[in-house]
N, C-alpha and C. Protein backbone atom coordinates (compact mmCIF):
# COMPACT_ATOMS: atom_id res chain seq x y z
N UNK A 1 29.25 -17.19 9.52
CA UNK A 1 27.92 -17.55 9.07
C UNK A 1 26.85 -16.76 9.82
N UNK A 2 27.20 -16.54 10.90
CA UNK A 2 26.15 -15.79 11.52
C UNK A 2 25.75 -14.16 11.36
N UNK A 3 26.84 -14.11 10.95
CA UNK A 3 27.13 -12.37 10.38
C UNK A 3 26.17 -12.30 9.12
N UNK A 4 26.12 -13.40 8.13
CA UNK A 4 25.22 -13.66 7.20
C UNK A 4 23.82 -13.59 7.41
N UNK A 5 23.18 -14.28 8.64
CA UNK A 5 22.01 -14.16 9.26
C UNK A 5 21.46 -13.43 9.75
N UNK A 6 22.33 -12.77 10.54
CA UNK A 6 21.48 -11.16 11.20
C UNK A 6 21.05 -10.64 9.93
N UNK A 7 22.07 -9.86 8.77
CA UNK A 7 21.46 -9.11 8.16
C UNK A 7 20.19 -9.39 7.29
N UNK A 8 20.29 -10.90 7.16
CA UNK A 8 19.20 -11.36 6.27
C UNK A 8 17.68 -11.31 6.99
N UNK A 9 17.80 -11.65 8.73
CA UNK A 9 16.89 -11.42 9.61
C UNK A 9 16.77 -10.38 9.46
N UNK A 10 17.62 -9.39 9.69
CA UNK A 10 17.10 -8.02 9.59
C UNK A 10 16.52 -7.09 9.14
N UNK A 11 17.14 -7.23 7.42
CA UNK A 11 15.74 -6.77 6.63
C UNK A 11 14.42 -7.47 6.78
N UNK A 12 14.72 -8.58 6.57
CA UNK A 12 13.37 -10.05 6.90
C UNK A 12 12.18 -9.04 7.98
N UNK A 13 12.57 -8.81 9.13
CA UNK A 13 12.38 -7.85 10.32
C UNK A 13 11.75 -6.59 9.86
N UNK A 14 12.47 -5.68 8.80
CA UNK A 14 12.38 -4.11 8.28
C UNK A 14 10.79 -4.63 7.74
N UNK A 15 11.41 -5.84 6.52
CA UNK A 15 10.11 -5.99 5.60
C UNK A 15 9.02 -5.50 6.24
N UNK A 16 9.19 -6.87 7.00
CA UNK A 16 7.93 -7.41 7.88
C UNK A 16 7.05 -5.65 8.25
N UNK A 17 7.68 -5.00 9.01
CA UNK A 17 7.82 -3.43 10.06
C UNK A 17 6.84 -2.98 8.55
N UNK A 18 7.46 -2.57 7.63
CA UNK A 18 7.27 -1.85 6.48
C UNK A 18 5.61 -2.57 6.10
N UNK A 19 5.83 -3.88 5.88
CA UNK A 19 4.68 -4.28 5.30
C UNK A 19 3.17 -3.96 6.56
N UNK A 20 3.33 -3.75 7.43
CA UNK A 20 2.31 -4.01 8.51
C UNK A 20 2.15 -2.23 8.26
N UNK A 21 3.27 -1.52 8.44
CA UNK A 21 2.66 -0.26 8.70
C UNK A 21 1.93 0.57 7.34
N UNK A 22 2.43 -0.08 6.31
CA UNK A 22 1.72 0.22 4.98
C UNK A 22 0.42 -0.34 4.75
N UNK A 23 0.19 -1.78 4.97
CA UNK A 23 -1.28 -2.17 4.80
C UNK A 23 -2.17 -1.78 6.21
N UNK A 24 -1.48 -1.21 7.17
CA UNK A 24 -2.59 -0.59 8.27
C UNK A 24 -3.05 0.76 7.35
N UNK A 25 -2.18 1.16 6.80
CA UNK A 25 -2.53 2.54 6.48
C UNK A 25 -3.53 2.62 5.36
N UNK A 26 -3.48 1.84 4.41
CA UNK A 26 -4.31 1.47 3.87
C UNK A 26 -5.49 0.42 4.19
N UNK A 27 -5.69 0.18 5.07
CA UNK A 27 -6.77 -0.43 5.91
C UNK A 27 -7.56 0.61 5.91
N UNK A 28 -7.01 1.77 6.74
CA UNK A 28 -7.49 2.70 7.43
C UNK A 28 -8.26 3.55 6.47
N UNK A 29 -7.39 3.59 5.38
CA UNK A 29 -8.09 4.78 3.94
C UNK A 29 -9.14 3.61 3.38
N UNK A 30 -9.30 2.54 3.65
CA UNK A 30 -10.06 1.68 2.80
C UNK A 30 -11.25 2.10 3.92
N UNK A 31 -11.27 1.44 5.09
CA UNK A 31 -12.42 1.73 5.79
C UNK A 31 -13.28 3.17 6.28
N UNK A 32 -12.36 4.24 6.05
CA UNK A 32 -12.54 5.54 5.95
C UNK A 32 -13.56 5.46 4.06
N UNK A 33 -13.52 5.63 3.29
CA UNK A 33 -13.70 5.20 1.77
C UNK A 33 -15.00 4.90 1.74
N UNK A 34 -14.91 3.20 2.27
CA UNK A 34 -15.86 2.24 2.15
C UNK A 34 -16.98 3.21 3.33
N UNK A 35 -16.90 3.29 4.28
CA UNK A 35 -18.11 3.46 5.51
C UNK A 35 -17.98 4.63 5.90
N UNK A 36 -17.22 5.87 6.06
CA UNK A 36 -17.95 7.50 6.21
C UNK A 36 -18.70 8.04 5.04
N UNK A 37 -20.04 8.75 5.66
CA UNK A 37 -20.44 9.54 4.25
C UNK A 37 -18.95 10.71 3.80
N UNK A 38 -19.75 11.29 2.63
CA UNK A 38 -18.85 11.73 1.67
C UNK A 38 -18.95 12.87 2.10
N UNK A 39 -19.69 13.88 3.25
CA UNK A 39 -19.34 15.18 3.64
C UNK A 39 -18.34 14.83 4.57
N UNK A 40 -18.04 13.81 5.38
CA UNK A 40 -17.08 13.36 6.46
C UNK A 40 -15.42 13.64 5.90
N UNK A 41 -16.03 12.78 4.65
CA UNK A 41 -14.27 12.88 3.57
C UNK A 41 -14.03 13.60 3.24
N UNK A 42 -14.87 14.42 2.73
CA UNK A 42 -14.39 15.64 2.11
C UNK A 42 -13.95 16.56 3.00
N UNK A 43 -14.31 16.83 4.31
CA UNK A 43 -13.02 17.54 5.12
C UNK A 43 -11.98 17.25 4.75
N UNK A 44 -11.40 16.20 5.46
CA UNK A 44 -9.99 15.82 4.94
C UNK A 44 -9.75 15.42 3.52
N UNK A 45 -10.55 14.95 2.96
CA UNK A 45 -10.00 14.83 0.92
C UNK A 45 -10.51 15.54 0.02
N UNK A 46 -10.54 16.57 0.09
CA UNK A 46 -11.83 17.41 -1.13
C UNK A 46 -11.99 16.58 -2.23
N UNK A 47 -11.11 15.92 -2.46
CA UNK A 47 -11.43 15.32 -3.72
C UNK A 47 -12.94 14.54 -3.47
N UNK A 48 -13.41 14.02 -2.47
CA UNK A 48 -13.74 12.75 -3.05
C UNK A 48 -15.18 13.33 -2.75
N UNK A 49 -15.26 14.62 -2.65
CA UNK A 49 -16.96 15.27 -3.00
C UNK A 49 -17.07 15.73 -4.41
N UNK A 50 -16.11 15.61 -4.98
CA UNK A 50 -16.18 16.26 -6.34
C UNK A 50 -16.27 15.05 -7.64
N UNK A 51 -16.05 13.93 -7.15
CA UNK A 51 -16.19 13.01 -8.08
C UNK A 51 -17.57 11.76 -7.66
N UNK A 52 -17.65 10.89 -8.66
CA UNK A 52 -18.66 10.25 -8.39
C UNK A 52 -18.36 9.32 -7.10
N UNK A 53 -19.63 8.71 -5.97
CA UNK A 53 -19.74 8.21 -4.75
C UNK A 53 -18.68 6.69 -5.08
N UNK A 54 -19.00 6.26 -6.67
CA UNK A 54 -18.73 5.16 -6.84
C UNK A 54 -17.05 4.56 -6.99
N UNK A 55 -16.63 5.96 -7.57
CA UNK A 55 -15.27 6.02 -7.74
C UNK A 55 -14.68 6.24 -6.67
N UNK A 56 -15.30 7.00 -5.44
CA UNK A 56 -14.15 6.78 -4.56
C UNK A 56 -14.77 5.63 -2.98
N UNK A 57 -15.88 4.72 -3.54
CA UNK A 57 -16.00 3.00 -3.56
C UNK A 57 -14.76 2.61 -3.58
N UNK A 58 -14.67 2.36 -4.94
CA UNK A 58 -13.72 1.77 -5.58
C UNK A 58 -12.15 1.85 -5.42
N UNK A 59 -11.68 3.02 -4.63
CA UNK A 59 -10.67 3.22 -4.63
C UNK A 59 -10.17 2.90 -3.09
N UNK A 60 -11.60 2.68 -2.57
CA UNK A 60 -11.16 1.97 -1.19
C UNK A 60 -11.05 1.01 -0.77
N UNK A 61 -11.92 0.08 -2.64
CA UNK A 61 -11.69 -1.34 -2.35
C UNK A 61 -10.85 -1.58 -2.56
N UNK A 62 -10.00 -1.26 -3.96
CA UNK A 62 -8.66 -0.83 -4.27
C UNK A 62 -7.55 -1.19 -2.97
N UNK A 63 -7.78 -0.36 -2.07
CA UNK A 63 -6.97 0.19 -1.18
C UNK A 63 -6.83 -1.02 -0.46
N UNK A 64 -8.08 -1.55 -0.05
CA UNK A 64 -7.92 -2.67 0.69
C UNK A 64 -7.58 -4.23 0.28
N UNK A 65 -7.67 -4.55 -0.77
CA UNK A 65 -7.42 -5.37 -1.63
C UNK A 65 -5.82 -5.67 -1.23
N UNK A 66 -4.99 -4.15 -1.73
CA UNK A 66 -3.85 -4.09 -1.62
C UNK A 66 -3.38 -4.14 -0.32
N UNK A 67 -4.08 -4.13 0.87
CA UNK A 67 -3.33 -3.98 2.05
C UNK A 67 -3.82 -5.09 2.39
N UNK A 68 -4.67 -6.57 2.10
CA UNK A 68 -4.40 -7.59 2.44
C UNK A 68 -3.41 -7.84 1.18
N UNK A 69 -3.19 -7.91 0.34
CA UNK A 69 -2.19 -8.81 -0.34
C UNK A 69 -0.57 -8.26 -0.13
N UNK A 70 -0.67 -6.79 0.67
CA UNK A 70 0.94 -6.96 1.66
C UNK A 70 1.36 -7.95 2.72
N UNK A 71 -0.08 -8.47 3.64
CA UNK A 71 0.25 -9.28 4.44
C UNK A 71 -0.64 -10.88 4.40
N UNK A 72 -1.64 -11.18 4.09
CA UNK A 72 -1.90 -12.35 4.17
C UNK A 72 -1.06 -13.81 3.10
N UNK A 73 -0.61 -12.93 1.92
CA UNK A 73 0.04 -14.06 1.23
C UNK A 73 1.21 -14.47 2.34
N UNK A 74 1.84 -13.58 2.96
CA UNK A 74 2.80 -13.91 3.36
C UNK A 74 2.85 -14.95 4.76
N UNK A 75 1.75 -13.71 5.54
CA UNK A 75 1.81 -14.59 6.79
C UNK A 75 1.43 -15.87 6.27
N UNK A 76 0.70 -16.54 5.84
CA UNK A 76 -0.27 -17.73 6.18
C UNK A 76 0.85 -18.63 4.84
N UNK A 77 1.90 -17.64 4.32
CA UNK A 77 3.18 -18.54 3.47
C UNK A 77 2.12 -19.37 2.54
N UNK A 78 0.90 -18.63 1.79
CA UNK A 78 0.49 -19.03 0.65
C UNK A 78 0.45 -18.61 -0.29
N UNK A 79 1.07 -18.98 -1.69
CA UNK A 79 1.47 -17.98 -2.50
C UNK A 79 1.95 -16.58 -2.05
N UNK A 80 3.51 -16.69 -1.48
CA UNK A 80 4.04 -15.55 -1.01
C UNK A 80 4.53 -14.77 -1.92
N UNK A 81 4.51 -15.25 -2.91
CA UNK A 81 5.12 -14.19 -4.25
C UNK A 81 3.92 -13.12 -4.25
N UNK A 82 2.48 -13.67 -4.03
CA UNK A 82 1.88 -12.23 -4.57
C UNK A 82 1.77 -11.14 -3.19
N UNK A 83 2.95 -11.09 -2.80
CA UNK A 83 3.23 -10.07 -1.63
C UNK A 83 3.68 -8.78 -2.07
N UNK A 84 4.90 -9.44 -2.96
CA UNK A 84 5.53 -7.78 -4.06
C UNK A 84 5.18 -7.71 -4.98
N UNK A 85 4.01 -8.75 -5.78
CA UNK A 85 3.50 -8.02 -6.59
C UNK A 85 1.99 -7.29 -6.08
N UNK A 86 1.45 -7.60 -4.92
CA UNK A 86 0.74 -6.74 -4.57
C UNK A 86 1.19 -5.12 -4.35
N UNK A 87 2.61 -5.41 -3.70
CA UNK A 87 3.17 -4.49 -3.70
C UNK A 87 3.12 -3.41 -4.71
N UNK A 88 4.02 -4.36 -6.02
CA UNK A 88 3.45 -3.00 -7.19
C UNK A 88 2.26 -2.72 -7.76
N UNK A 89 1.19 -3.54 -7.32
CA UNK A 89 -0.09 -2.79 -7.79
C UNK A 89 -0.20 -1.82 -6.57
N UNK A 90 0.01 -1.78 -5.15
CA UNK A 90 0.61 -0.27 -4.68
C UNK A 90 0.93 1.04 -5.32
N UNK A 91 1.94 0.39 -5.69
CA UNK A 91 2.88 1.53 -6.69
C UNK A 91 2.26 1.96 -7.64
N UNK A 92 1.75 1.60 -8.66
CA UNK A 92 0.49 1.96 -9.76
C UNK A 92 -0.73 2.55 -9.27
N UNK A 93 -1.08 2.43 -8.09
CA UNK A 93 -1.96 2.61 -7.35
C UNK A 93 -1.64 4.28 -7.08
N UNK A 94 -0.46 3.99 -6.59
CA UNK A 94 0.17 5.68 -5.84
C UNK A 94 0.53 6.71 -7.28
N UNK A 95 1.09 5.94 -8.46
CA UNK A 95 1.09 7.20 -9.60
C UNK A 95 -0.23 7.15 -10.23
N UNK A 96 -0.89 6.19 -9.82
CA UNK A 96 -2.47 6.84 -10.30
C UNK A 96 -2.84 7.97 -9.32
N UNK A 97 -2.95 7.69 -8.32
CA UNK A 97 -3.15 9.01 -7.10
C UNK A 97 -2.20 10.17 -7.90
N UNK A 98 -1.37 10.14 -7.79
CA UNK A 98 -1.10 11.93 -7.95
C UNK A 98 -0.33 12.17 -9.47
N UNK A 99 -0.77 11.13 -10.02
CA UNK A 99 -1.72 11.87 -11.50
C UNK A 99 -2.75 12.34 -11.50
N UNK A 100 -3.23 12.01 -10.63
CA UNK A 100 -5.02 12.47 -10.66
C UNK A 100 -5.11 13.86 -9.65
N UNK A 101 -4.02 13.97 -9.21
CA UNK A 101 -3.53 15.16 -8.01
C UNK A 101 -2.88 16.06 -8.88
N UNK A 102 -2.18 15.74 -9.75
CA UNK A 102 -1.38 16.83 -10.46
C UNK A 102 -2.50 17.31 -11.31
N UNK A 103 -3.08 16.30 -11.76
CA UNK A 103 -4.22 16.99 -13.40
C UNK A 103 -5.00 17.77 -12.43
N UNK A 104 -5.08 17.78 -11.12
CA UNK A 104 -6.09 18.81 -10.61
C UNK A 104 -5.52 19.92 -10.04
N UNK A 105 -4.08 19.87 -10.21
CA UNK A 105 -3.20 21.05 -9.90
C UNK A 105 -3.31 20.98 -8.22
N UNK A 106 -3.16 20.16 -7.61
CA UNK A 106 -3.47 19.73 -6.13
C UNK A 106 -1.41 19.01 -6.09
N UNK A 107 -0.71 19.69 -6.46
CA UNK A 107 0.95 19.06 -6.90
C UNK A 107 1.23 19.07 -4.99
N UNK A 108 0.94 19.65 -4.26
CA UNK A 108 0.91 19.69 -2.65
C UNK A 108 0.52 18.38 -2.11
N UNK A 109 -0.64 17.60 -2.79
CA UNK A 109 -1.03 16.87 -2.16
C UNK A 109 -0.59 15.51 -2.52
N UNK A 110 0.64 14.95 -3.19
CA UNK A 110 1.02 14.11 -3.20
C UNK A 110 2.47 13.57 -2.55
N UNK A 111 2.82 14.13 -1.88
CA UNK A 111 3.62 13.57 -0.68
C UNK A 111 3.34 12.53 -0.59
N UNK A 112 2.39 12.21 0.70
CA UNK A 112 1.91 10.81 0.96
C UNK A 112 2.22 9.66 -0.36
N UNK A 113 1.73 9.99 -1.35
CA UNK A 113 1.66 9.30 -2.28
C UNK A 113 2.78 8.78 -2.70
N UNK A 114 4.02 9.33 -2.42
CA UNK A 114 5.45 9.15 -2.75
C UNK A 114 6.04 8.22 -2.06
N UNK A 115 5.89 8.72 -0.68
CA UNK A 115 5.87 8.27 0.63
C UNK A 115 5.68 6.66 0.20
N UNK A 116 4.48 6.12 0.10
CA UNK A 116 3.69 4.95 0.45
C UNK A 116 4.32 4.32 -1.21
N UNK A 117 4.34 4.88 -2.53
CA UNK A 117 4.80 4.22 -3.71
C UNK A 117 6.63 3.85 -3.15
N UNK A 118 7.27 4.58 -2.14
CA UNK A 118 8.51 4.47 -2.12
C UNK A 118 8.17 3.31 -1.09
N UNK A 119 7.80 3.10 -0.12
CA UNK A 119 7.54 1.96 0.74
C UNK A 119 7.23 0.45 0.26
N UNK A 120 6.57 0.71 -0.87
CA UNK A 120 5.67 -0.16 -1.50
C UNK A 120 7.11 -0.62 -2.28
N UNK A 121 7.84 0.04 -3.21
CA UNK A 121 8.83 -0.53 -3.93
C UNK A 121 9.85 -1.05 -2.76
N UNK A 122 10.13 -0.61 -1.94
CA UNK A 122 11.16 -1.01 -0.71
C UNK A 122 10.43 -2.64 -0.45
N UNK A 123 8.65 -3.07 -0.44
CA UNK A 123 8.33 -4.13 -0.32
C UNK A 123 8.58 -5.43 -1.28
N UNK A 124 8.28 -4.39 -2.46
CA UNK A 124 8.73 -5.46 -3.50
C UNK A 124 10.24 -5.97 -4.02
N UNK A 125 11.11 -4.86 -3.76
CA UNK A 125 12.36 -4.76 -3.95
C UNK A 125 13.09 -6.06 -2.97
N UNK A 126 12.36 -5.93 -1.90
CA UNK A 126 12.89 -6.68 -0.51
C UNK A 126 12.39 -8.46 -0.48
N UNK A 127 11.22 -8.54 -0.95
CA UNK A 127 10.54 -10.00 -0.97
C UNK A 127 10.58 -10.56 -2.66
N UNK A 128 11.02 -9.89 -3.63
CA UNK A 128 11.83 -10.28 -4.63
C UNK A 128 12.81 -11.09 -4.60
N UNK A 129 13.92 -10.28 -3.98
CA UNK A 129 15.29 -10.53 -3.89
C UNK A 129 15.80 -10.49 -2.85
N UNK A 130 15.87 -9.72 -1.28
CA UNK A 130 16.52 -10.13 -0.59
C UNK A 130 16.15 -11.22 0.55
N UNK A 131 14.59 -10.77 0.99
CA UNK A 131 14.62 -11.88 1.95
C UNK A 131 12.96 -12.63 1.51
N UNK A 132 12.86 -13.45 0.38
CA UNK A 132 11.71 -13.90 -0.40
C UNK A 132 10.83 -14.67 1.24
N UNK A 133 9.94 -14.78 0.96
CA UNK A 133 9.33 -15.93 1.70
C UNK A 133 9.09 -17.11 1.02
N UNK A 134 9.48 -18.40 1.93
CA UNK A 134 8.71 -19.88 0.86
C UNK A 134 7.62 -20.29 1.16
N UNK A 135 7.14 -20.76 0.48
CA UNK A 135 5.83 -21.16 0.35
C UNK A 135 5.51 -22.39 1.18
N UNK A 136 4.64 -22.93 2.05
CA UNK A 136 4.52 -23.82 2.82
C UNK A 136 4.49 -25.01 2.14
């Protein structure tokens, strides 16, 4: 029986690892987004001098939206289901990103994007089915 438990702790453990380092990261692009001007970003994102101020608003509220609903449903075990499905609005999130990377022929710059949609399904994949959280 106990052989049963580690592994279930263990992913339980990965999740957890996975979910914290994905919604920091998206913390980080949300508050980067939301509060540097747009010559700041555009060093590091060209994109987001080339489109309107509002759209890339939006994509940081986006951002952040999704990186509390990796971790607060869960911690506080209220409505923990919308953990993986925050998750896949992640994932939709990330083939919207580099669709919008490919139509600009920017095909380099979606790594990350793979990266974080593959993390994001590893979240939902994991609090689905292997180690769910219950609800208080």
């Amino acid at each position: 029986m106990s052989s049963q438990q580690k592994p279930a702790k263990a992913i339980h453990s990965i999740l957890w690892v996975t979910q914290v380092i994905l919604a920091a990261t998206f913390i980080w692009a949300a508050a980067m987004k939301l509060f540097q001007p747009v010559e700041k970003l555009a060093a590091m994102w060209p994109w987001t001098d080339q489109i309107p101020g509002t759209l890339v608003k939006l994509t940081g509220v986006a951002d952040l939206i999704g990186a509390i609903g990796l971790i607060l449903p869960s911690l506080l075990r209220i409505r923990p289901r919308l953990t993986p499905i925050a998750a896949i609005g992640i994932i939709l999130l990330m083939i919207s990103a580099s669709i919008f990377h490919m139509a600009r022929g920017e095909v380099t710059q979606i790594g990350p994007n793979i990266v974080f949609a593959g993390m994001a399904a590893f979240v939902a994949w994991g609090r689905f089915t292997k180690a769910p959280i219950a609800p208080k």
